[in-house]
C-alpha atoms as a PDB file:
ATOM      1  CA  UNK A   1       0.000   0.000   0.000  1.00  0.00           C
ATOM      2  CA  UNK A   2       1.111   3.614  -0.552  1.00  0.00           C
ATOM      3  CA  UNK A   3       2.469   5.418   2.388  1.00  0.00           C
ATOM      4  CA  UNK A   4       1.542   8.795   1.530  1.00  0.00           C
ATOM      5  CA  UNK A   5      -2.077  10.242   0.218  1.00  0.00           C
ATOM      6  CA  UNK A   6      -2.475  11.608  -2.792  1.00  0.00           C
ATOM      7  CA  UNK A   7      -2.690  15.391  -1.159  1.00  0.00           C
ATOM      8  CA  UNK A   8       0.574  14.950   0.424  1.00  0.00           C
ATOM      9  CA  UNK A   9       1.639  13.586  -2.387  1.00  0.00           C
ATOM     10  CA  UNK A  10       0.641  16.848  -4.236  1.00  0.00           C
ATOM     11  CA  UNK A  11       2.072  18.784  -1.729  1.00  0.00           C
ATOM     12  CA  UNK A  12       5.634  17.617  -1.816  1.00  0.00           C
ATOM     13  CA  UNK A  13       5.831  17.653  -5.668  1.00  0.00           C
ATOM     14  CA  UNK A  14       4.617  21.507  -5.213  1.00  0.00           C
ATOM     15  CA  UNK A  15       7.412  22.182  -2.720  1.00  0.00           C
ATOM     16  CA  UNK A  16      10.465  20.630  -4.055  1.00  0.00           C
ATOM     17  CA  UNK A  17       9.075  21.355  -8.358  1.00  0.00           C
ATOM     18  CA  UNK A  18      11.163  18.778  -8.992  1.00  0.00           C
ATOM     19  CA  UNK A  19      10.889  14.583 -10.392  1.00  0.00           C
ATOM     20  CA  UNK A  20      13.989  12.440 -10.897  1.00  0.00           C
ATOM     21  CA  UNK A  21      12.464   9.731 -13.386  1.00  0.00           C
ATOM     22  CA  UNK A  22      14.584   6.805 -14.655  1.00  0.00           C
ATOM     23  CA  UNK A  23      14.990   2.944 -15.523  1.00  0.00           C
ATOM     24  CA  UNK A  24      17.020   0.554 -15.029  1.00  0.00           C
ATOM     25  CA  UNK A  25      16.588  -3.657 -14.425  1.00  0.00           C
ATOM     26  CA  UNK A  26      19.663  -3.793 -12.464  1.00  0.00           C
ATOM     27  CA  UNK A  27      18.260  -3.541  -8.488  1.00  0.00           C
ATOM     28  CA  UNK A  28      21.922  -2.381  -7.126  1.00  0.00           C
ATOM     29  CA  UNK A  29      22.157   0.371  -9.972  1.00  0.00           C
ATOM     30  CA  UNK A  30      18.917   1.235  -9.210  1.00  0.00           C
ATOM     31  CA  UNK A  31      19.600   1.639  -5.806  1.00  0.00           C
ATOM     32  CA  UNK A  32      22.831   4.095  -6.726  1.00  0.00           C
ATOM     33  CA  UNK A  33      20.957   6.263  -8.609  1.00  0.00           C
ATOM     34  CA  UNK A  34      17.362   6.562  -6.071  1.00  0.00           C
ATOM     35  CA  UNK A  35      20.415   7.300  -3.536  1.00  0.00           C
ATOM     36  CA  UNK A  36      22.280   9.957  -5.507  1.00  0.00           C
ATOM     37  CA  UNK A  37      18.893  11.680  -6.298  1.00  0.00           C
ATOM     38  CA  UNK A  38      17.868  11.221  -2.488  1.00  0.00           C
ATOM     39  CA  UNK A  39      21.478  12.659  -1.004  1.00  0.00           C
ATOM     40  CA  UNK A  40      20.757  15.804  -3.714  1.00  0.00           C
ATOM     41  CA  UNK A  41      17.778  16.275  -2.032  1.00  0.00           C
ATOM     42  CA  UNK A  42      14.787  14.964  -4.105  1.00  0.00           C
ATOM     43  CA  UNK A  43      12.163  13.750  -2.170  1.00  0.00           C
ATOM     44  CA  UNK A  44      10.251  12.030  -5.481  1.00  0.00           C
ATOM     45  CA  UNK A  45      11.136   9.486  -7.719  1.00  0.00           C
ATOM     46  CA  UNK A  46       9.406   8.061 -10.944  1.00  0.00           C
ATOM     47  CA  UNK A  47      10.545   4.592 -11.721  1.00  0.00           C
ATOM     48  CA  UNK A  48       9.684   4.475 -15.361  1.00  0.00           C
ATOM     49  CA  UNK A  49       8.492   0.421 -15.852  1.00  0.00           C
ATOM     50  CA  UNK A  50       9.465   0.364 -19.465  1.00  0.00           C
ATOM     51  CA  UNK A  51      11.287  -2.976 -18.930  1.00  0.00           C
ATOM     52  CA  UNK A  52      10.587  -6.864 -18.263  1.00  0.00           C
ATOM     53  CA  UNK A  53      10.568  -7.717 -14.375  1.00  0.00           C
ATOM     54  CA  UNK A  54      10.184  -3.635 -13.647  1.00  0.00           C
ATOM     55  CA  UNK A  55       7.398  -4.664 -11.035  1.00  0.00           C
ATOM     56  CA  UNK A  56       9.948  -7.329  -9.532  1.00  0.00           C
ATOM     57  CA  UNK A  57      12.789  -4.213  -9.372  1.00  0.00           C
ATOM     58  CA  UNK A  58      10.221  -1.669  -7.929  1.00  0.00           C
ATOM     59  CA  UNK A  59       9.036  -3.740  -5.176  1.00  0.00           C
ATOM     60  CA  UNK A  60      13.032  -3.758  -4.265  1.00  0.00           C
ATOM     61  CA  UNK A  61      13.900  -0.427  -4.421  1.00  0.00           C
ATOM     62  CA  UNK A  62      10.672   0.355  -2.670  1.00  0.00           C
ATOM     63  CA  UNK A  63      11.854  -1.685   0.062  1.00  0.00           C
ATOM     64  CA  UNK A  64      14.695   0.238   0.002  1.00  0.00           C
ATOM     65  CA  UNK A  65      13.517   3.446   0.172  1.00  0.00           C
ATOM     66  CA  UNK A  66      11.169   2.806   3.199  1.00  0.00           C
ATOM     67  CA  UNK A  67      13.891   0.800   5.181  1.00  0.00           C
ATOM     68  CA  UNK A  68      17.291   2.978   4.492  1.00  0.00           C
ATOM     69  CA  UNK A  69      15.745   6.947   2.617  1.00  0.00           C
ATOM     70  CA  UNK A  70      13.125   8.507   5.312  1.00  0.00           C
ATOM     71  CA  UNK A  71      10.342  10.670   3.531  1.00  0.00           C
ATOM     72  CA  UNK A  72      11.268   9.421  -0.061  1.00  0.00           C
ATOM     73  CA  UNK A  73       8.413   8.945  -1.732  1.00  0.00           C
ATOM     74  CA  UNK A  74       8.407   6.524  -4.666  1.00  0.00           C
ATOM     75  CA  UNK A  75       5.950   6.305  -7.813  1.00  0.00           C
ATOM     76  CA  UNK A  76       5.846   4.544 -11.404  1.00  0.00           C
ATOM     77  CA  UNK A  77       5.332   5.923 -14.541  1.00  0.00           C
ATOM     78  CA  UNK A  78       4.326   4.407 -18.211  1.00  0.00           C
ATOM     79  CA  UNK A  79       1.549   2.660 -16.756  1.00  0.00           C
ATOM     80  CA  UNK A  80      -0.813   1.974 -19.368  1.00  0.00           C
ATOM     81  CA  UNK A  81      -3.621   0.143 -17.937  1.00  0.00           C
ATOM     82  CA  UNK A  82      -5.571  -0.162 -14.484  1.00  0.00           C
ATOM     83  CA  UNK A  83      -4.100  -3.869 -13.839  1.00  0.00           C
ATOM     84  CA  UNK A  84      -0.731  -2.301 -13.808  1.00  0.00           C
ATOM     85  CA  UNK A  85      -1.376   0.639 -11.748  1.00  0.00           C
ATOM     86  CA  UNK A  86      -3.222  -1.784  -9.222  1.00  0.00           C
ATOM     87  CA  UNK A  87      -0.384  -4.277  -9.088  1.00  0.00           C
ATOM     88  CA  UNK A  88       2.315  -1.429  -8.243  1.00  0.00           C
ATOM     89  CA  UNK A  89      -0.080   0.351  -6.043  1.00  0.00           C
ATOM     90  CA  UNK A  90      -0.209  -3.415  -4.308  1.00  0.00           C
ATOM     91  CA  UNK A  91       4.017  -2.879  -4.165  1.00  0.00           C
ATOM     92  CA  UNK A  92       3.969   0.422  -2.641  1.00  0.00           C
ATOM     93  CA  UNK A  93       3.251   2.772  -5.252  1.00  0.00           C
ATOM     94  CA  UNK A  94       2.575   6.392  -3.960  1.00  0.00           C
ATOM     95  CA  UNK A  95       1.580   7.907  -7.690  1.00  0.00           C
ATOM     96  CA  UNK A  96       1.103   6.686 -10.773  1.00  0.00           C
ATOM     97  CA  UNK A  97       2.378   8.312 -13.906  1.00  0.00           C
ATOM     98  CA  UNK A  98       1.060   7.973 -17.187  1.00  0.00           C
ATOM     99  CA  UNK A  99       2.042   8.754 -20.951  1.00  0.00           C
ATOM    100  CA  UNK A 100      -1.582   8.774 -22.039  1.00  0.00           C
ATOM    101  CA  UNK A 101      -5.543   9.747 -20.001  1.00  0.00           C
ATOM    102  CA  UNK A 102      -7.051   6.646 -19.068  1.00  0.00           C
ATOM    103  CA  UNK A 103     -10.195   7.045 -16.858  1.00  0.00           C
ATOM    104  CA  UNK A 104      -9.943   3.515 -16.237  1.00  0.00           C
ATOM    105  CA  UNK A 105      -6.645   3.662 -14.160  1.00  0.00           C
ATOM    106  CA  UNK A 106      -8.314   7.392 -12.491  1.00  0.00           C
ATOM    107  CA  UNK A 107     -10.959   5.043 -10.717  1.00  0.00           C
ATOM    108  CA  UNK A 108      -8.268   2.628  -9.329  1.00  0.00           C
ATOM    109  CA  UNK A 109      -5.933   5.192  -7.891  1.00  0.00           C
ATOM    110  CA  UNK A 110      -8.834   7.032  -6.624  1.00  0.00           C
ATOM    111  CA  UNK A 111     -10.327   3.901  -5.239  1.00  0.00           C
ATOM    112  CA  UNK A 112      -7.024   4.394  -2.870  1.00  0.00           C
ATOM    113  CA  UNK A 113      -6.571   7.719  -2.036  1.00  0.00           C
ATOM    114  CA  UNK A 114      -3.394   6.887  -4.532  1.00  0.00           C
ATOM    115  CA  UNK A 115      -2.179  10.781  -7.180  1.00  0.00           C
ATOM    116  CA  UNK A 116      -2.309   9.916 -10.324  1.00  0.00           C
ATOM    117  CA  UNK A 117      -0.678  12.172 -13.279  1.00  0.00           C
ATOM    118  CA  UNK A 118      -1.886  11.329 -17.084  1.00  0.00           C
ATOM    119  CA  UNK A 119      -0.083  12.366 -19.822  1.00  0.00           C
ATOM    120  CA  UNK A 120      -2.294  15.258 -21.826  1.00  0.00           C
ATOM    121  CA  UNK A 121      -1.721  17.238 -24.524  1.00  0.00           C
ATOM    122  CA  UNK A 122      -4.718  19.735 -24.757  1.00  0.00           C
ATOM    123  CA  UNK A 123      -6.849  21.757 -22.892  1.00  0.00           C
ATOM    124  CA  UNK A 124      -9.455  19.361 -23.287  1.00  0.00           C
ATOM    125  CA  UNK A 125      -7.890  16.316 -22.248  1.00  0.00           C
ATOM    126  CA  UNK A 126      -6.682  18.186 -19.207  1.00  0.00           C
ATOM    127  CA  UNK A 127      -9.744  19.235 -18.150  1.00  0.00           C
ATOM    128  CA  UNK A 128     -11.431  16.017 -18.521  1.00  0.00           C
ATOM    129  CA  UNK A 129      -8.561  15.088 -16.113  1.00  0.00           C
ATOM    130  CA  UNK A 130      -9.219  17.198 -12.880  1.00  0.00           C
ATOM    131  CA  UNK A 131     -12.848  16.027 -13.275  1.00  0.00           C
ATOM    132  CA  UNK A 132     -11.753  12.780 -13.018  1.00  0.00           C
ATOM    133  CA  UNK A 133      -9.706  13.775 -10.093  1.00  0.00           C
ATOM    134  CA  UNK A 134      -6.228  14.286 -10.731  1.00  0.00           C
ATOM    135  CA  UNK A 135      -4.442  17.245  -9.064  1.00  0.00           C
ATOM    136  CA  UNK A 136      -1.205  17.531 -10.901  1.00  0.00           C
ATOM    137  CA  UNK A 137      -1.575  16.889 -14.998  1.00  0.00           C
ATOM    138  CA  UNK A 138       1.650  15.409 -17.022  1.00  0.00           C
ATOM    139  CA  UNK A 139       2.149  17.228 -19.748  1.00  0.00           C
ATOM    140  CA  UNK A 140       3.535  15.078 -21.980  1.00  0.00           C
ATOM    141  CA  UNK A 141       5.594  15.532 -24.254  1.00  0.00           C
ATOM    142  CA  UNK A 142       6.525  18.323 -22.677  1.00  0.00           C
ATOM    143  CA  UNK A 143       9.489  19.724 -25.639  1.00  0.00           C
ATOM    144  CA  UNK A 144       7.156  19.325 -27.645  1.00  0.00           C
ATOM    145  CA  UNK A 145       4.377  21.741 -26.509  1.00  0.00           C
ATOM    146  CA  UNK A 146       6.898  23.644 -24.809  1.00  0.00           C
ATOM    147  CA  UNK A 147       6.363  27.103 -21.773  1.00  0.00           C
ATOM    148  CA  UNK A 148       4.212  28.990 -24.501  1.00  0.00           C
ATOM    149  CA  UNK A 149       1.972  25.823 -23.945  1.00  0.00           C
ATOM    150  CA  UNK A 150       1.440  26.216 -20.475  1.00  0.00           C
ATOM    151  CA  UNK A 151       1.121  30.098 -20.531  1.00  0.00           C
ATOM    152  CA  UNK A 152      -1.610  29.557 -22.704  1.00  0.00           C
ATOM    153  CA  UNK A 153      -3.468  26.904 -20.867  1.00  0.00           C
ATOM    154  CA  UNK A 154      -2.791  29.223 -17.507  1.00  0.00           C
ATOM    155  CA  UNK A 155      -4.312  32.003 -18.737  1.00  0.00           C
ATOM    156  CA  UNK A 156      -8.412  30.754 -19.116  1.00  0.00           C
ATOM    157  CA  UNK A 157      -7.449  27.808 -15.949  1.00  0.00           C
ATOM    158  CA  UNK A 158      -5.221  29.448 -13.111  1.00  0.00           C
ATOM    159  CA  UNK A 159      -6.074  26.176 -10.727  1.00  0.00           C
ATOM    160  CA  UNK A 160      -4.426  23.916 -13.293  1.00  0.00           C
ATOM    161  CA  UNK A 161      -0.864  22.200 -12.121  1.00  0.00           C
ATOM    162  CA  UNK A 162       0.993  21.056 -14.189  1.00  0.00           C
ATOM    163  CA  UNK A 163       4.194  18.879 -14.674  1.00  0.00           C
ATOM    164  CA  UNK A 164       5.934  18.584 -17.989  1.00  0.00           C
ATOM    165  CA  UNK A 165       7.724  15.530 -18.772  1.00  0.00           C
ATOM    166  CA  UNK A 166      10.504  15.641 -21.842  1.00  0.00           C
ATOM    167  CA  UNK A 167      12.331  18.550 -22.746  1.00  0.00           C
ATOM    168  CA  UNK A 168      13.217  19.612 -19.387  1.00  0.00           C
ATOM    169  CA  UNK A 169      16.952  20.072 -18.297  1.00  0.00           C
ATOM    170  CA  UNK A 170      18.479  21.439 -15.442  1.00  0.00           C
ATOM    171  CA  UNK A 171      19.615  24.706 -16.358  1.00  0.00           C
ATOM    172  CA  UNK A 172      18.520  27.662 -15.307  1.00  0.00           C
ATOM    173  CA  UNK A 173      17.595  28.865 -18.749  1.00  0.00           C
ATOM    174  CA  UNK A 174      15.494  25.569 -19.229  1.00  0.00           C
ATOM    175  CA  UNK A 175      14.034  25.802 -15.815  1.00  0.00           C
ATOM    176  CA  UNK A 176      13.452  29.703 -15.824  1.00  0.00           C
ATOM    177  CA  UNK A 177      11.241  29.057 -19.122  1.00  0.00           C
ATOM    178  CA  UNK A 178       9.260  26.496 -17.404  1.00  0.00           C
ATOM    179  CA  UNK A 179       8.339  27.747 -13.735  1.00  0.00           C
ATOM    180  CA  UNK A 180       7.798  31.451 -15.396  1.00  0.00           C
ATOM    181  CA  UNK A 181       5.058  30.121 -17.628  1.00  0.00           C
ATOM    182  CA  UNK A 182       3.742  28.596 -14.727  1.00  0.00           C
ATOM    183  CA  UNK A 183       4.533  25.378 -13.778  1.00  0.00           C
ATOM    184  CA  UNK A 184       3.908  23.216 -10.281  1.00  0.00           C
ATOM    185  CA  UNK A 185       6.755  20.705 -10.891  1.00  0.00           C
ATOM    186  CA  UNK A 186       8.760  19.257 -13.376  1.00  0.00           C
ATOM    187  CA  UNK A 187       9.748  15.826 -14.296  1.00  0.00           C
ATOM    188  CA  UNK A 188      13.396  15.320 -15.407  1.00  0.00           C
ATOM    189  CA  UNK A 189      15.097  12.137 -16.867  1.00  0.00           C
ATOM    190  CA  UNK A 190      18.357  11.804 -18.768  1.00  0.00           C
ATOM    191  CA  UNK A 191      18.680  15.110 -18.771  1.00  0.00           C
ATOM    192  CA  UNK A 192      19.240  14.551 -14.849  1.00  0.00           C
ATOM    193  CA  UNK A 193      20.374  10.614 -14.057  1.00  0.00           C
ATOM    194  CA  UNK A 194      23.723  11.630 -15.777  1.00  0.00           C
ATOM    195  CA  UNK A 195      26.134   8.858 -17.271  1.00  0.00           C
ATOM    196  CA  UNK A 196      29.698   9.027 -18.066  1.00  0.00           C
ATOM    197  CA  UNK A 197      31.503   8.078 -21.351  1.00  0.00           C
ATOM    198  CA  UNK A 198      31.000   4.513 -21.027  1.00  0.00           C
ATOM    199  CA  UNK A 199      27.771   4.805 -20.390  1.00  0.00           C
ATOM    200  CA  UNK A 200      27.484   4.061 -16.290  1.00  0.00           C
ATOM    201  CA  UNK A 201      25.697   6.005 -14.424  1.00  0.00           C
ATOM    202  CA  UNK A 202      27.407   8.724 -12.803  1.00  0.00           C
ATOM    203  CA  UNK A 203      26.348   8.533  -9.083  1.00  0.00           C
ATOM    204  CA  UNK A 204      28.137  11.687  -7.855  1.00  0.00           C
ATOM    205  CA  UNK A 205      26.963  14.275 -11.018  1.00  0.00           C
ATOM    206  CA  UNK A 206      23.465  12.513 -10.332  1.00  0.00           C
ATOM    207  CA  UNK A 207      23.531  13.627  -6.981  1.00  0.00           C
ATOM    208  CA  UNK A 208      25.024  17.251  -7.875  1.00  0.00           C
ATOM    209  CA  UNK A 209      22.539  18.085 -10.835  1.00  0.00           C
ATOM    210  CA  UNK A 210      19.848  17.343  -8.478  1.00  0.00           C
ATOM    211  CA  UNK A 211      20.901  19.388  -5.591  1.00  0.00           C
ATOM    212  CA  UNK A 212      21.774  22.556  -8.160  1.00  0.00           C
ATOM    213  CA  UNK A 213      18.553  21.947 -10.165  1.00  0.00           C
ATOM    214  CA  UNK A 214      16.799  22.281  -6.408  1.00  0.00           C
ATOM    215  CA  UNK A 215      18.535  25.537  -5.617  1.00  0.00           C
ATOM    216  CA  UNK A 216      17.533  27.098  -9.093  1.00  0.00           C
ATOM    217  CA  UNK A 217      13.888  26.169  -8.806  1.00  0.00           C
ATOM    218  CA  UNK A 218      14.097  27.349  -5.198  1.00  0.00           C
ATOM    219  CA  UNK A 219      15.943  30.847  -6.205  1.00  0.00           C
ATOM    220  CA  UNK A 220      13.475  31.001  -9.155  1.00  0.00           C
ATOM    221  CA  UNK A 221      10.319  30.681  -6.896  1.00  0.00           C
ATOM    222  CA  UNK A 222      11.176  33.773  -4.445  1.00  0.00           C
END
């Protein structure tokens, strides 16, 4: 069962603006990398199930998080059907992330008190959304619609928050554009979970991006 309601939930994505997302089948790497994101001072993290055995992984690094990272708070996204969300909600799932709207997987994670983020890409699939609940909207992709995209959708629906997902980076240019147009959070993958030449994860940049991406969204907020 989730630890965390879906308002608190909410509330911590608001305060920190910031998502590590990321995947990986190896449980130790895994580990690493939720680590170096937790020691920079994220307080989220999306574990992206885009691989075979990604429930089997989650349920570890879940463990994980409870037992050794107090207050992390761990969610899935690409979910693409209620059966999944349910199962992962079943391993400890606090929100559910997904690339496209699916009212099916809105009544699950309501069913549990569980926040739930679909992936939209117009006004009207977002506002079919928050009356099916949801308190945070992906949208998705996010370099794709780009700020101008949320500045627009701000302007007629001040209550919307919303999360972009792809085309985020943690520079202050990238971030300025974003949280000036309006945004509640972002979400932030390769962009973030750095690797070095070989192609390893690098533990200590992970942990350094995240802390300075933190700071700018903090100094960007006053």
């Amino acid at each position: 069962m989730a630890q965390y309601s879906r308002l608190e939930v909410a509330q911590v994505m608001k305060d920190t603006g910031l998502v590590p997302l990321f995947f990986n089948s190896d449980i130790e790497k895994s580990k690493k990398v939720l680590k170096a994101c937790y020691d920079g001072g994220a307080r989220l993290l999306e574990f992206t199930a885009r691989g075979d055995f990604a429930l089997d992984v989650f349920s570890e690094l879940t463990k994980y998080a409870i037992a050794e990272l107090p207050g992390m708070i761990m969610g899935v996204g690409s979910v693409t059907d209620a059966a999944a969300a349910s199962l992962y909600m079943q391993n400890g799932a606090n929100f559910i992330v997904t690339p496209v709207l699916r009212e099916d997987i809105a009544i699950v994670c309501n069913r549990r008190k569980v926040l739930w983020s679909p992936g939209c890409g117009s006004l009207t699939e977002i506002a079919r959304a928050e009356e099916l609940g949801c308190e945070i909207v992906k949208l998705f992709p996010g370099g794709i619609y780009g700020p101008d995209f949320v500045k627009a959708i701000k302007g007629p629906c001040q209550w919307t928050s919303i999360m972009p997902t792809g085309g985020v980076s943690p520079t202050r240019e990238n971030l300025a554009g974003w949280f000036n147009a309006g945004v509640t959070c972002v979400g932030m993958g390769s962009k973030l979970i750095a690797k070095d030449a070989n192609g390893n994860f690098d533990y200590e940049k992970i942990e350094s991006m995240t802390r300075e991406a933190l700071s700018i969204i903090k100094d960007l907020r006053k």
